[in-house]
Protein backbone atom coordinates (compact mmCIF):
# COMPACT_ATOMS: atom_id res chain seq x y z
CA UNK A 1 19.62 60.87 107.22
CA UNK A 2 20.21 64.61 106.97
CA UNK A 3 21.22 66.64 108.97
CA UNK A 4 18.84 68.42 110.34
CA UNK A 5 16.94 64.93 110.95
CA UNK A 6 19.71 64.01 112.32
CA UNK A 7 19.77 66.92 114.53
CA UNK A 8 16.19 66.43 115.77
CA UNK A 9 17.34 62.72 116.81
CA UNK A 10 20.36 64.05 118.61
CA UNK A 11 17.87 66.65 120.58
CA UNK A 12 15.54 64.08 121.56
CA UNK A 13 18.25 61.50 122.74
CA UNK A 14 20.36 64.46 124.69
CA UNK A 15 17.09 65.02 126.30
CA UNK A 16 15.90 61.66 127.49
CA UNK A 17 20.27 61.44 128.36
CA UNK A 18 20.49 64.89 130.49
CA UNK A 19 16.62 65.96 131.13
CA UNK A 20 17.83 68.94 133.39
CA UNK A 21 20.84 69.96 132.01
CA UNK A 22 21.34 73.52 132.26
CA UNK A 23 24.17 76.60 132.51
CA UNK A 24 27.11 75.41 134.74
CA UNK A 25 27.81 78.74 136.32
CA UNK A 26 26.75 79.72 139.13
CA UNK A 27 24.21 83.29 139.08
CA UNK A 28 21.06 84.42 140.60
CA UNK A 29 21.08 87.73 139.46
CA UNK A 30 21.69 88.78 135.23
CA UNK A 31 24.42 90.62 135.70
CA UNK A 32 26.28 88.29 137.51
CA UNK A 33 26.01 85.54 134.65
CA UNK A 34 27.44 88.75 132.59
CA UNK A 35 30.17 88.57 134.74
CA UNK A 36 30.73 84.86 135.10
CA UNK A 37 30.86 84.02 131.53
CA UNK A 38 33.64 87.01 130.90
CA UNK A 39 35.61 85.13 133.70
CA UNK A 40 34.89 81.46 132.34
CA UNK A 41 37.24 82.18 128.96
CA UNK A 42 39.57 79.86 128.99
CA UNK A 43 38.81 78.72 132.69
CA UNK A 44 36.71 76.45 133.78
CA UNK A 45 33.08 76.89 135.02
CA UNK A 46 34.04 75.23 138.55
CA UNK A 47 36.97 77.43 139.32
CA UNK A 48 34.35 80.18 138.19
CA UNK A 49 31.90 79.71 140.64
CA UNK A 50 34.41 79.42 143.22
CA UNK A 51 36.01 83.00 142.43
CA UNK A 52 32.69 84.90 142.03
CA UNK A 53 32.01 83.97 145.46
CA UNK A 54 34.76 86.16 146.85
CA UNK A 55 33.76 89.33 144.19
CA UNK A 56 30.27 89.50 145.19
CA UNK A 57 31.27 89.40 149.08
CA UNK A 58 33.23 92.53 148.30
CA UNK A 59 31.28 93.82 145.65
CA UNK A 60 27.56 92.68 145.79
CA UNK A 61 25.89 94.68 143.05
CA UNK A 62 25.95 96.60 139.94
CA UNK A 63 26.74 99.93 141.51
CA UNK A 64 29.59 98.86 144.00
CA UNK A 65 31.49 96.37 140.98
CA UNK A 66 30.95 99.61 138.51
CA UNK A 67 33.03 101.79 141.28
CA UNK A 68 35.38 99.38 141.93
CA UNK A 69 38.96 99.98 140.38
CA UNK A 70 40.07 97.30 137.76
CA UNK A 71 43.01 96.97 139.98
CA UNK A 72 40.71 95.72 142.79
CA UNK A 73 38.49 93.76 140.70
CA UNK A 74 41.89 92.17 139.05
CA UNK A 75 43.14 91.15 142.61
CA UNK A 76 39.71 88.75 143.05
CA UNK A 77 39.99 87.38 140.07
CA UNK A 78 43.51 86.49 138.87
CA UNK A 79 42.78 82.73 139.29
CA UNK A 80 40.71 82.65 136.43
CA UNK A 81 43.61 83.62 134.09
CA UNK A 82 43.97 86.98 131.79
CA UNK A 83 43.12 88.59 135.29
CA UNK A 84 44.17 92.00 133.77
CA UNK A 85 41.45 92.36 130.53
CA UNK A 86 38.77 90.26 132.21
CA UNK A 87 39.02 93.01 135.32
CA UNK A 88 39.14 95.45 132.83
CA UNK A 89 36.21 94.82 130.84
CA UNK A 90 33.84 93.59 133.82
CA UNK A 91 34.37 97.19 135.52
CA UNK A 92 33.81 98.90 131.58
CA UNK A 93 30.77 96.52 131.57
CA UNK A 94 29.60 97.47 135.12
CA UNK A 95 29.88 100.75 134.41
CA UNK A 96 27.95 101.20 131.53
CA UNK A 97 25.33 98.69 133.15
CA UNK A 98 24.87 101.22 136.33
CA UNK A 99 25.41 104.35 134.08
CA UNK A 100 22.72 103.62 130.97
CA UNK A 101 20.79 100.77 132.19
CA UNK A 102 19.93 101.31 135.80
CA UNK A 103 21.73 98.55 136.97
CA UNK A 104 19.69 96.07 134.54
CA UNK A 105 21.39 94.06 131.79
CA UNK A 106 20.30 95.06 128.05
CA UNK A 107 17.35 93.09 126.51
CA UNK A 108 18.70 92.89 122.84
CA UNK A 109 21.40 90.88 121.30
CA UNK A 110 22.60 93.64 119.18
CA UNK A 111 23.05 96.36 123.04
CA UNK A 112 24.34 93.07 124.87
CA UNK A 113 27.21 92.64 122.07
CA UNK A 114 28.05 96.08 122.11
CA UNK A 115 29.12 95.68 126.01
CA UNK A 116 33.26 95.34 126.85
CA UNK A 117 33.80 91.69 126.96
CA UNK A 118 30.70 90.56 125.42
CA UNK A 119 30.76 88.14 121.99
CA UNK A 120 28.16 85.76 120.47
CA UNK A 121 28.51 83.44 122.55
CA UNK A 122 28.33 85.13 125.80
CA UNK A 123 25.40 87.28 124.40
CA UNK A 124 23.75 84.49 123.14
CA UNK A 125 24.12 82.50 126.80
CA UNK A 126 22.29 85.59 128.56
CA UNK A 127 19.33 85.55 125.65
CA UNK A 128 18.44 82.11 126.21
CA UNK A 129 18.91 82.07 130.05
CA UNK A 130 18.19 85.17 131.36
CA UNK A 131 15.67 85.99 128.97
CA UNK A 132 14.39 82.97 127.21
CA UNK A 133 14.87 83.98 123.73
CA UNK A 134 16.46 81.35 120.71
CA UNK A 135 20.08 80.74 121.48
CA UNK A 136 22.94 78.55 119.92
CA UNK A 137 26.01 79.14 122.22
CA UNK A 138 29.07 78.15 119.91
CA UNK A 139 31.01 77.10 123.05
CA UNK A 140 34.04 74.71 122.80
CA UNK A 141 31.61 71.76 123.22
CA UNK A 142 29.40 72.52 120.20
CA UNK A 143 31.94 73.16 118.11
CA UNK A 144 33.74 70.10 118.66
CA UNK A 145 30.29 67.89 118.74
CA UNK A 146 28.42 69.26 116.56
CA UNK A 147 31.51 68.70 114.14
CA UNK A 148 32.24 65.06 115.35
CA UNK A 149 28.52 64.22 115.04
CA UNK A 150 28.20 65.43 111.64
CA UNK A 151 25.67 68.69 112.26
CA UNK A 152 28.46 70.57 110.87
CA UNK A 153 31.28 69.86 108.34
CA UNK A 154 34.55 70.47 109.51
CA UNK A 155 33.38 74.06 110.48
CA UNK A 156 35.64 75.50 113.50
CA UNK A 157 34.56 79.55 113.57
CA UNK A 158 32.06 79.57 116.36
CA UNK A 159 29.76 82.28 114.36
CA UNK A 160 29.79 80.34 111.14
CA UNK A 161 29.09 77.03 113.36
CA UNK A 162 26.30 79.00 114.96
CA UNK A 163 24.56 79.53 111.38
CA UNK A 164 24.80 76.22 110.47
CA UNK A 165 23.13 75.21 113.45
CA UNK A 166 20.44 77.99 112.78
CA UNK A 167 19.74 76.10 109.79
CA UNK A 168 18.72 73.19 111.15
CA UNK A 169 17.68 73.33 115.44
CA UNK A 170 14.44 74.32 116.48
CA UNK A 171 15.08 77.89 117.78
CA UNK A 172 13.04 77.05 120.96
CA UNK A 173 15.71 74.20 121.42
CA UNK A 174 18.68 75.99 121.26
CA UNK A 175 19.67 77.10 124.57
CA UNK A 176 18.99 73.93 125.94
CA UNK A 177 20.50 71.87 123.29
CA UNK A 178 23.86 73.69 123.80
CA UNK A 179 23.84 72.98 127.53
CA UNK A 180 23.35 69.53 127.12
CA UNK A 181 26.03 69.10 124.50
CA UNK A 182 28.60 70.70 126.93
CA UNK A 183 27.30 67.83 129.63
CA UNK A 184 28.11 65.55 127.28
CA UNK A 185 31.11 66.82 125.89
CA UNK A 186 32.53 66.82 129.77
CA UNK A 187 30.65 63.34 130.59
CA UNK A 188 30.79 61.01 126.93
CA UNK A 189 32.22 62.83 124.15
CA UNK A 190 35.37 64.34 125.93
CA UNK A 191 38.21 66.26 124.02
CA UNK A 192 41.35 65.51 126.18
CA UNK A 193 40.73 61.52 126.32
CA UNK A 194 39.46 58.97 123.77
CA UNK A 195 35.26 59.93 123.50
CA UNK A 196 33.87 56.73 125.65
CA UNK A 197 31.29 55.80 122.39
CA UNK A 198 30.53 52.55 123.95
CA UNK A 199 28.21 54.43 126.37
CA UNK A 200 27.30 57.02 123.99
CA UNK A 201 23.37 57.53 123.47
CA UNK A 202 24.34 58.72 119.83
CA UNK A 203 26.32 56.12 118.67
CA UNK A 204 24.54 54.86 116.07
CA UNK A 205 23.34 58.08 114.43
CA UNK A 206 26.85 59.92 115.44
CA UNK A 207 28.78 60.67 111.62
CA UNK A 208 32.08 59.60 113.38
CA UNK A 209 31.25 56.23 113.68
CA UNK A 210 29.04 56.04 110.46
């Protein structure tokens, strides 16, 4: 099997596994995913969504977060961790969202990446879901799946592990892939216990237990 027929098995099964598997933070608005994915670095989507709830109260769109003082903004969200350059990049970010974009988020990968805070993987995140454009996000999950799996070989950089997956997903299953990998990372193929393969829909195919 190669890998990228492997790959198109491991879509197909992740699919039938997790048919409506999608981003785990909370949003309804674009900008507010822009803000929830700088918070969810090294914290977890959960405590995320619980945070963001007190920000917006406080500070409910573009133009009140981009006036807001990093100091303020830092208060909020110190229980996410790294309260200090999170705060400072989300008011950066806010301001340069209210300032040159009229409160909208940029439409291009290359504008979103230049933004305070933003890397592939959170620009990548906002190009699938916000605007439904081909996405691999190289979160935690795909890197240690796609790895385990054998879609990758013992590849750890999350842009070079986003190439290699290039090479071989469907672009138009990208986004969607990655979501369902991190379901499955947090449900099946978990990182801080033994991965539960007896109940794993990829057993068989997975390179780990080949």
């Amino acid at each position: 099997m190669t890998k990228k027929q492997r790959a198109l098995e491991v879509i197909q099964r992740l699919k039938e596994e997790y048919p409506d598997a999608d981003c785990t933070l909370d949003y309804d608005q674009a900008w507010k995913l822009l803000v929830s994915v700088r918070l969810a670095a090294q914290c977890t989507d959960a405590r995320v969504n619980v945070v963001v709830e007190d920000l917006y109260a406080k500070y409910p769109d573009v133009a009140s977060l981009a006036a807001a003082q990093p100091e303020e903004i830092e208060a909020i969200v110190k229980p996410c961790g790294l309260g200090k350059s999170k705060a400072r990049d989300i008011s950066a970010c806010m301001r340069i969202l209210h300032e040159q974009y009229e409160d909208r988020i940029p439409e291009t990968f290359e504008e979103l990446l230049k933004l305070p805070g933003v890397g592939r993987k959170s620009a990548n995140l906002i190009m699938g879901d916000v605007f439904g454009k081909p996405a691999i996000v190289t979160d935690t999950h795909c890197i240690r799946l796609t790895n385990r799996i054998g879609l990758v070989d013992n590849i750890k950089e999350p842009k070079k592990v986003e190439m290699a997956l290039w090479k071989i997903i469907p672009p138009e299953e990208g986004s969607d892939f990655c979501h369902r990998l991190v379901f499955h990372g947090r449900e099946v193929c978990t990182a801080r216990t033994k991965p539960h393969c007896d109940r794993c829909c990829l057993e068989d195919i997975c390179k780990k237990n080949i």
